[in-house]
PDB file of N, CA and C in Angstrom:
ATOM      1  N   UNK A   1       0.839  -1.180   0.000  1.00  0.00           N
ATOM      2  CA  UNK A   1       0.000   0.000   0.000  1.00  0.00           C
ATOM      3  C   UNK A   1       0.886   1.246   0.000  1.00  0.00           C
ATOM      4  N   UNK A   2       0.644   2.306  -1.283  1.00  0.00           N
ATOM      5  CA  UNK A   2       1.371   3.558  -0.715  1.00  0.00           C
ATOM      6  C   UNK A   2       1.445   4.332  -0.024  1.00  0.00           C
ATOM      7  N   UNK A   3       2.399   4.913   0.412  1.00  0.00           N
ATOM      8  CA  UNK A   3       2.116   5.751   2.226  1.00  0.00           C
ATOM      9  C   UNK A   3       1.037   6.828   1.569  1.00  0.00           C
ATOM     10  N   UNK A   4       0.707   7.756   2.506  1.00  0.00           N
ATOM     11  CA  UNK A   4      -0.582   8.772   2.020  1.00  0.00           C
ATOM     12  C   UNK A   4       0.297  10.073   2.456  1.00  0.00           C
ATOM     13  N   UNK A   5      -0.026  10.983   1.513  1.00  0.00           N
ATOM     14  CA  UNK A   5       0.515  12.594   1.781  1.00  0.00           C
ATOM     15  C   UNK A   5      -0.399  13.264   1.477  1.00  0.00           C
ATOM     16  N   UNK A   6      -0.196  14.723   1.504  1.00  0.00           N
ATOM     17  CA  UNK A   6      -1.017  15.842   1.263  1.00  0.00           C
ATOM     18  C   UNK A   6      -0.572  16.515   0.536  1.00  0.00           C
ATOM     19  N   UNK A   7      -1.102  17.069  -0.232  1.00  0.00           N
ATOM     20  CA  UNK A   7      -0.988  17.984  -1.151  1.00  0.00           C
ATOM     21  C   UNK A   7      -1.371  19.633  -1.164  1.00  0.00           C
ATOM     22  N   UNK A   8      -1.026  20.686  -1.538  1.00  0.00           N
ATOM     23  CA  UNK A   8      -1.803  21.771  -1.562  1.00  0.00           C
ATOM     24  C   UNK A   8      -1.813  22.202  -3.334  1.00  0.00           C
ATOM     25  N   UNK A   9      -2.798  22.453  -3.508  1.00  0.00           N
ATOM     26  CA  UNK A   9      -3.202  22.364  -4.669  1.00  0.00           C
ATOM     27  C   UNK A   9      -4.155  23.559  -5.449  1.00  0.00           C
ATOM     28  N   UNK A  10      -3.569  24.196  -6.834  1.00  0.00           N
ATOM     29  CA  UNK A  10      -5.046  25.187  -7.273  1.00  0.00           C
ATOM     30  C   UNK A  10      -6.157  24.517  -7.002  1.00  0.00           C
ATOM     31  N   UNK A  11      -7.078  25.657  -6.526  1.00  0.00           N
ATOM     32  CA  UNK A  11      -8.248  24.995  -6.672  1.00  0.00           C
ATOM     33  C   UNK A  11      -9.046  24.802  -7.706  1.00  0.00           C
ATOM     34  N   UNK A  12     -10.111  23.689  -8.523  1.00  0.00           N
ATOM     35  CA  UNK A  12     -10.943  24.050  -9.493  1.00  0.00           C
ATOM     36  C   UNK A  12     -11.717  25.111  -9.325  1.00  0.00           C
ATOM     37  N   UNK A  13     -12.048  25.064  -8.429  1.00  0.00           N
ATOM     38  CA  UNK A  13     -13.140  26.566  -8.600  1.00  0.00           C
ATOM     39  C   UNK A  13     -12.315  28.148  -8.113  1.00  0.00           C
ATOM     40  N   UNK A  14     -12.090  28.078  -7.253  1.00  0.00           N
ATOM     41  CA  UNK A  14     -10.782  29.122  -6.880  1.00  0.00           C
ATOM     42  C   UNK A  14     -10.342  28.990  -5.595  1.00  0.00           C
ATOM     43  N   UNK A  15      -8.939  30.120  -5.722  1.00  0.00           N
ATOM     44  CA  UNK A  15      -8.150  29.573  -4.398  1.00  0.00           C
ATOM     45  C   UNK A  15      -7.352  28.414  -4.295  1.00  0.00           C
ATOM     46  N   UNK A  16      -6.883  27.679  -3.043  1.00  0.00           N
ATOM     47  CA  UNK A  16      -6.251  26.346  -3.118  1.00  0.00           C
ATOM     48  C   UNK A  16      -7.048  25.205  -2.037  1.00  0.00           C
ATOM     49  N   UNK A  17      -6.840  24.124  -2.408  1.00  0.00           N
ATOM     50  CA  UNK A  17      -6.944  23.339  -1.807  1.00  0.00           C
ATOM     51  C   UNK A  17      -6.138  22.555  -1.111  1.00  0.00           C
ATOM     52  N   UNK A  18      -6.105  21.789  -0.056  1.00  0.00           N
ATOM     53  CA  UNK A  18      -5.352  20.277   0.544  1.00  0.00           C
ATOM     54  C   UNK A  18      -6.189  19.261   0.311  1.00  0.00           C
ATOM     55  N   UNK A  19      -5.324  18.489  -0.748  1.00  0.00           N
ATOM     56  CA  UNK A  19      -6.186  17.048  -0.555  1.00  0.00           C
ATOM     57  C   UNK A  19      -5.261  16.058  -0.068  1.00  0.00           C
ATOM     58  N   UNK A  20      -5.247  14.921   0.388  1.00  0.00           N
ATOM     59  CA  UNK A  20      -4.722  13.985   0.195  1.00  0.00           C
ATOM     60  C   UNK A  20      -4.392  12.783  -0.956  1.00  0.00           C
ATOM     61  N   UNK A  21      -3.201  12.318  -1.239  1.00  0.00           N
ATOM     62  CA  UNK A  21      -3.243  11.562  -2.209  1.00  0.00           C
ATOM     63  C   UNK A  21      -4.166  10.385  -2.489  1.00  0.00           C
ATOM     64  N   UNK A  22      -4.662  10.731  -3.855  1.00  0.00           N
ATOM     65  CA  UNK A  22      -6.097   9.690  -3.711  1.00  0.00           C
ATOM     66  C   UNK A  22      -6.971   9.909  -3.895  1.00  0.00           C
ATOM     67  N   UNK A  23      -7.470  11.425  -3.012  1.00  0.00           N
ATOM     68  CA  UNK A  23      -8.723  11.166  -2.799  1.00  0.00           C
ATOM     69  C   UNK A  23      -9.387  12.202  -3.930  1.00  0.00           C
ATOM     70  N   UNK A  24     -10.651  12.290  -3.893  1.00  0.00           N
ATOM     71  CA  UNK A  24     -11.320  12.905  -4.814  1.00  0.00           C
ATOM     72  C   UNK A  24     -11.660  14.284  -4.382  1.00  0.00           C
ATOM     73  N   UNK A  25     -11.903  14.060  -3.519  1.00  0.00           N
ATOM     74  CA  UNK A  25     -12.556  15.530  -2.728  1.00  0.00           C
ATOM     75  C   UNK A  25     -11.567  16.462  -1.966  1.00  0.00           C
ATOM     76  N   UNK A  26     -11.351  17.729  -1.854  1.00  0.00           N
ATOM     77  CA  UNK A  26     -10.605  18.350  -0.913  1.00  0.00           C
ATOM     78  C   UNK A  26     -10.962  18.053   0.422  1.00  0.00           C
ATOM     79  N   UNK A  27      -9.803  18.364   1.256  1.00  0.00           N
ATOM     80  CA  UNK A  27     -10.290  18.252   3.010  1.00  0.00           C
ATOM     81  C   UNK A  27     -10.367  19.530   3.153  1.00  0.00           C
ATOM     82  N   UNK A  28     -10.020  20.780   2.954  1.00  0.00           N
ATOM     83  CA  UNK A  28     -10.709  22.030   2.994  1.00  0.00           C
ATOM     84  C   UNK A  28     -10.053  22.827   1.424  1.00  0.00           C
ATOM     85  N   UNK A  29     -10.627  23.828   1.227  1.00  0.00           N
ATOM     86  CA  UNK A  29     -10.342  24.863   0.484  1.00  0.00           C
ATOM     87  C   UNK A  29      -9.860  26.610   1.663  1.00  0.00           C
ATOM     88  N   UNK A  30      -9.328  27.434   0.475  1.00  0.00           N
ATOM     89  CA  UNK A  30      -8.544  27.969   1.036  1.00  0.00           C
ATOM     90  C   UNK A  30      -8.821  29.154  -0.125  1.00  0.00           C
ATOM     91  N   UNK A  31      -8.888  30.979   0.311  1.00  0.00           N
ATOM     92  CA  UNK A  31      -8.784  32.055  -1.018  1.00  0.00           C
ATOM     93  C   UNK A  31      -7.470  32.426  -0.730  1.00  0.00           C
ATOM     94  N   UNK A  32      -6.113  31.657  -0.218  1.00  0.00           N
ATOM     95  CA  UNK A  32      -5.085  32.278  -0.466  1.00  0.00           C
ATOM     96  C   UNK A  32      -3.909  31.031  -0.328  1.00  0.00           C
ATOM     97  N   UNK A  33      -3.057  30.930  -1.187  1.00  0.00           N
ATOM     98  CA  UNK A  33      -2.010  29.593  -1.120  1.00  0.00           C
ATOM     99  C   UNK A  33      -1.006  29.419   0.254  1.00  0.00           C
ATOM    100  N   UNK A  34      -1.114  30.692   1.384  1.00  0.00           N
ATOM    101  CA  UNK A  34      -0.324  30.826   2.281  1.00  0.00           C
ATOM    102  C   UNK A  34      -1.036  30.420   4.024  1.00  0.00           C
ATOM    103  N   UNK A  35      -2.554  30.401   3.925  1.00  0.00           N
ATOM    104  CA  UNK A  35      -3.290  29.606   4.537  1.00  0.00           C
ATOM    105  C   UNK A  35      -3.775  28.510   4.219  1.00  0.00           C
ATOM    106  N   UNK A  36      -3.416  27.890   2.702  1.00  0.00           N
ATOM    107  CA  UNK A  36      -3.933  26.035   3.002  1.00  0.00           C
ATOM    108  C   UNK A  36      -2.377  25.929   3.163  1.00  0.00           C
ATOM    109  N   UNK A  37      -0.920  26.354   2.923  1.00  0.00           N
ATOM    110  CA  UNK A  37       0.239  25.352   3.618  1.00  0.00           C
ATOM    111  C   UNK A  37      -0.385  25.917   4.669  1.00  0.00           C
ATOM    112  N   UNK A  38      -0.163  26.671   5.332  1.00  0.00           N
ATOM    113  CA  UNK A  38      -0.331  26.379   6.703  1.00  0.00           C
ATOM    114  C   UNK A  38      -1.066  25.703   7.685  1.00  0.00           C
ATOM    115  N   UNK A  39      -2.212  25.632   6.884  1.00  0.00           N
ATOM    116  CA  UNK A  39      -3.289  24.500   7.483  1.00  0.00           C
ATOM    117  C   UNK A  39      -2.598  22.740   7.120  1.00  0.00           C
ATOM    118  N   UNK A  40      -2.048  22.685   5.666  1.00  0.00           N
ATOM    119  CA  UNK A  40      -0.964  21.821   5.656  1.00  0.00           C
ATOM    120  C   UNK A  40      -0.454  21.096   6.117  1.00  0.00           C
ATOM    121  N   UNK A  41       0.616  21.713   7.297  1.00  0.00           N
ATOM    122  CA  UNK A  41       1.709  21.830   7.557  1.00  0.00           C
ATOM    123  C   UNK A  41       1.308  21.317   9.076  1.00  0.00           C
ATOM    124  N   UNK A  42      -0.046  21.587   9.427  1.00  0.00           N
ATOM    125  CA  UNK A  42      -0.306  21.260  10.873  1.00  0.00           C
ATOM    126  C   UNK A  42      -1.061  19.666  10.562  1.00  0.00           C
ATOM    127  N   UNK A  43      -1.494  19.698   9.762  1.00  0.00           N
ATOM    128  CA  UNK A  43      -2.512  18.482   9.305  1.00  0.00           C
ATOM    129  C   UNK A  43      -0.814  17.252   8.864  1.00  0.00           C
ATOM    130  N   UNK A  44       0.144  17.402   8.167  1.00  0.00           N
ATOM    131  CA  UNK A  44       1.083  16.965   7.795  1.00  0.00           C
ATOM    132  C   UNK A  44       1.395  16.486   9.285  1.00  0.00           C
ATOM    133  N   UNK A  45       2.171  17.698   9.636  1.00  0.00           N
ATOM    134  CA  UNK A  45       2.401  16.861  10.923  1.00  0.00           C
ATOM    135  C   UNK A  45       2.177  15.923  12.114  1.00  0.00           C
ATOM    136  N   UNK A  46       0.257  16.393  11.879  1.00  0.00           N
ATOM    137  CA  UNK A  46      -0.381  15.749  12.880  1.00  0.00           C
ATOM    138  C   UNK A  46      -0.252  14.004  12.408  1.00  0.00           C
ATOM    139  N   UNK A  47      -0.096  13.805  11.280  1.00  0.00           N
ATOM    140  CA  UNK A  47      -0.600  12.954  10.615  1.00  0.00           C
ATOM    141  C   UNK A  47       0.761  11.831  10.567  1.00  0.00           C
ATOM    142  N   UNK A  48       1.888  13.009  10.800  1.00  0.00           N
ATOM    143  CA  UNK A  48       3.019  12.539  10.211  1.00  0.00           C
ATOM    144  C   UNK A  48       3.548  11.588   8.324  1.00  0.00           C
ATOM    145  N   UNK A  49       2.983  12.832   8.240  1.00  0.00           N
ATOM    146  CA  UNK A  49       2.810  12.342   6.093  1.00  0.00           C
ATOM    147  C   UNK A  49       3.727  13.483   5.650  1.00  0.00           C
ATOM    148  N   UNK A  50       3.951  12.909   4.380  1.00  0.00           N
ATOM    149  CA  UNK A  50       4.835  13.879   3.305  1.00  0.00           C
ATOM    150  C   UNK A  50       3.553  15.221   3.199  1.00  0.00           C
ATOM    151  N   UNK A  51       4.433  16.440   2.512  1.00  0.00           N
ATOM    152  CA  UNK A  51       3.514  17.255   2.149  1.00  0.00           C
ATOM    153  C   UNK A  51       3.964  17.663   0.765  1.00  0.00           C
ATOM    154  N   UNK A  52       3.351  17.692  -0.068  1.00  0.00           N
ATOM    155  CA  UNK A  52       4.187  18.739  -1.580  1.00  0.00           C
ATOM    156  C   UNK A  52       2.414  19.758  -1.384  1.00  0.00           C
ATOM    157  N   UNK A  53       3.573  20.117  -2.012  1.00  0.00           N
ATOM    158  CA  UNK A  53       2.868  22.296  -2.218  1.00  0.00           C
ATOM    159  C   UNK A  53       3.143  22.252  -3.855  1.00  0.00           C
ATOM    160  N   UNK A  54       2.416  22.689  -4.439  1.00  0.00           N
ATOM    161  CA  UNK A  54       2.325  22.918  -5.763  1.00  0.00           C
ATOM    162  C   UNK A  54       1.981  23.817  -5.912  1.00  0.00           C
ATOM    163  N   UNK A  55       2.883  24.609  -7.796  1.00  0.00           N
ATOM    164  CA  UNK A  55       2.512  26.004  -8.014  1.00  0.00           C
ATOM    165  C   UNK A  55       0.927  25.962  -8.781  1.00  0.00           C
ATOM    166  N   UNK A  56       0.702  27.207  -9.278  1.00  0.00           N
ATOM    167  CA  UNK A  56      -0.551  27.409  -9.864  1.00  0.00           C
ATOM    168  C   UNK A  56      -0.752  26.853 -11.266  1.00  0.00           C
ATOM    169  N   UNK A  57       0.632  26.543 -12.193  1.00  0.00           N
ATOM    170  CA  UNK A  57       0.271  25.534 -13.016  1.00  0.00           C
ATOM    171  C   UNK A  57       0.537  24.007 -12.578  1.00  0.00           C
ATOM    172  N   UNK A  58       0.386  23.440 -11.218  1.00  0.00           N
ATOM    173  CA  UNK A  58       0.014  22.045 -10.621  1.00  0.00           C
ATOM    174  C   UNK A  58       1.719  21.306 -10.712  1.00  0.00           C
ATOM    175  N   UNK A  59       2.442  21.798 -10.811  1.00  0.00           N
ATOM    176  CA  UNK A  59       3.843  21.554 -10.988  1.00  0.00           C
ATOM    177  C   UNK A  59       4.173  21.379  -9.468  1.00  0.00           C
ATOM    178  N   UNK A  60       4.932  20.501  -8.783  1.00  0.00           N
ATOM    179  CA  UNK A  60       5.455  20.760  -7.969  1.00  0.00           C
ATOM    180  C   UNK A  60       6.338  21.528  -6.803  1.00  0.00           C
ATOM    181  N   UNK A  61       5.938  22.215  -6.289  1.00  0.00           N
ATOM    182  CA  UNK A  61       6.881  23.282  -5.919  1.00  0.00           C
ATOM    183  C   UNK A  61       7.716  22.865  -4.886  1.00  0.00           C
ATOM    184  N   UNK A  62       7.704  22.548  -3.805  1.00  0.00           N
ATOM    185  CA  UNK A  62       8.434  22.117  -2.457  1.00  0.00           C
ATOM    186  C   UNK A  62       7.242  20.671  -2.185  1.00  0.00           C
ATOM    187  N   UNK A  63       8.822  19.955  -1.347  1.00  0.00           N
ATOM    188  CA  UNK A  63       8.463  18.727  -0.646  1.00  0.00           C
ATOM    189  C   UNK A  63       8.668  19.006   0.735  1.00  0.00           C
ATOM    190  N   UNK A  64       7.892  18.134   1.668  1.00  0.00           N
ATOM    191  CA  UNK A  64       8.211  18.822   2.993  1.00  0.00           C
ATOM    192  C   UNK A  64       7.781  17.040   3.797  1.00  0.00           C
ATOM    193  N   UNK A  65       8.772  16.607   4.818  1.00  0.00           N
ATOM    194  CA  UNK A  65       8.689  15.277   5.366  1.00  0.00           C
ATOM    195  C   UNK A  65       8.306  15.446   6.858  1.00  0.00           C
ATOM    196  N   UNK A  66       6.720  15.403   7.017  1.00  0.00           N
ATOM    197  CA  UNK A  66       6.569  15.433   8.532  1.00  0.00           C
ATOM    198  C   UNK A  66       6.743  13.952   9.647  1.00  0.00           C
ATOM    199  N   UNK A  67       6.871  12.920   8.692  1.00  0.00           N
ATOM    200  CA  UNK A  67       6.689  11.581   8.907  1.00  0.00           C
ATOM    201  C   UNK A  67       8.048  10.825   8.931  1.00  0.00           C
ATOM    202  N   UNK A  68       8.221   9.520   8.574  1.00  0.00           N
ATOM    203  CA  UNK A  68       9.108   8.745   8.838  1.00  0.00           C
ATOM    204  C   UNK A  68      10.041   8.794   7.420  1.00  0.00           C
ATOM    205  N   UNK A  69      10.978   9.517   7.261  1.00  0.00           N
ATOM    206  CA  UNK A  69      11.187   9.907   5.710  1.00  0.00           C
ATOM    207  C   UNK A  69      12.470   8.825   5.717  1.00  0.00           C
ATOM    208  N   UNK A  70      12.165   8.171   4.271  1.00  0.00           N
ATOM    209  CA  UNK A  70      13.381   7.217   4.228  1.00  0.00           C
ATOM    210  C   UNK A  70      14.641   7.693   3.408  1.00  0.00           C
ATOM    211  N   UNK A  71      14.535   8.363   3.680  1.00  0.00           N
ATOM    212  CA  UNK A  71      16.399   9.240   3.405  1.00  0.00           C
ATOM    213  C   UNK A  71      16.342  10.413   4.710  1.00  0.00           C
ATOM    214  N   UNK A  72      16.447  10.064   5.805  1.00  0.00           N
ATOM    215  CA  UNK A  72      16.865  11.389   6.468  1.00  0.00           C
ATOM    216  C   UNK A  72      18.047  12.286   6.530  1.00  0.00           C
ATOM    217  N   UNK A  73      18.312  13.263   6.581  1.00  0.00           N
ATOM    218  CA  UNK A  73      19.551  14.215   6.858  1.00  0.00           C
ATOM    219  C   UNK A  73      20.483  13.212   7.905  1.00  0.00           C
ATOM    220  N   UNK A  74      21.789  13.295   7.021  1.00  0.00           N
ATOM    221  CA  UNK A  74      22.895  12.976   7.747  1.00  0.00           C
ATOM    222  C   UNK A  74      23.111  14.476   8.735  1.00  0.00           C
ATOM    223  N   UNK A  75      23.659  13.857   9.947  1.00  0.00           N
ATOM    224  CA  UNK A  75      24.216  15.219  10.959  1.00  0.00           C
ATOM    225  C   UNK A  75      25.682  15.098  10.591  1.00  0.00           C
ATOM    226  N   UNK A  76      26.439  15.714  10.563  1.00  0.00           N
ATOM    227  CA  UNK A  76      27.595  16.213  10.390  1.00  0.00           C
ATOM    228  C   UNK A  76      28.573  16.140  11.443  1.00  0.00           C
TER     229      UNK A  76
END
């Protein structure tokens, strides 16, 4: 089974959305791209899931690992 992440996403109708991978429906909508990451980012974490943020043509913009990421940062 693939792990599940979130996404933030244009919205079809306007604004952005967070969905999760998969699903059909948004878990909320949003009229500005800087309150759904942030709603995101708390839902990511709670969840402990990947997050990608995407630009307004649906391209990927940033990845973000709230969860068990299988490449973590070496410490130095």
């Amino acid at each position: 089974m693939a792990k599940k992440s979130n996404h933030v996403v244009p919205s079809k109708s306007s604004g952005w959305a967070v969905k999760k991978s998969g699903a059909v429906r948004s878990s909320r909508n949003f009229s500005t791209k800087e309150k759904a990451v942030e709603y995101a980012v708390k839902l990511s974490k709670s969840e402990r899931t990947e997050l990608y943020i995407h630009k307004g043509n649906g391209i990927i913009q940033d990845k973000r690992s709230y969860g068990n990421d299988p490449f973590p940062p070496k410490d130095r």
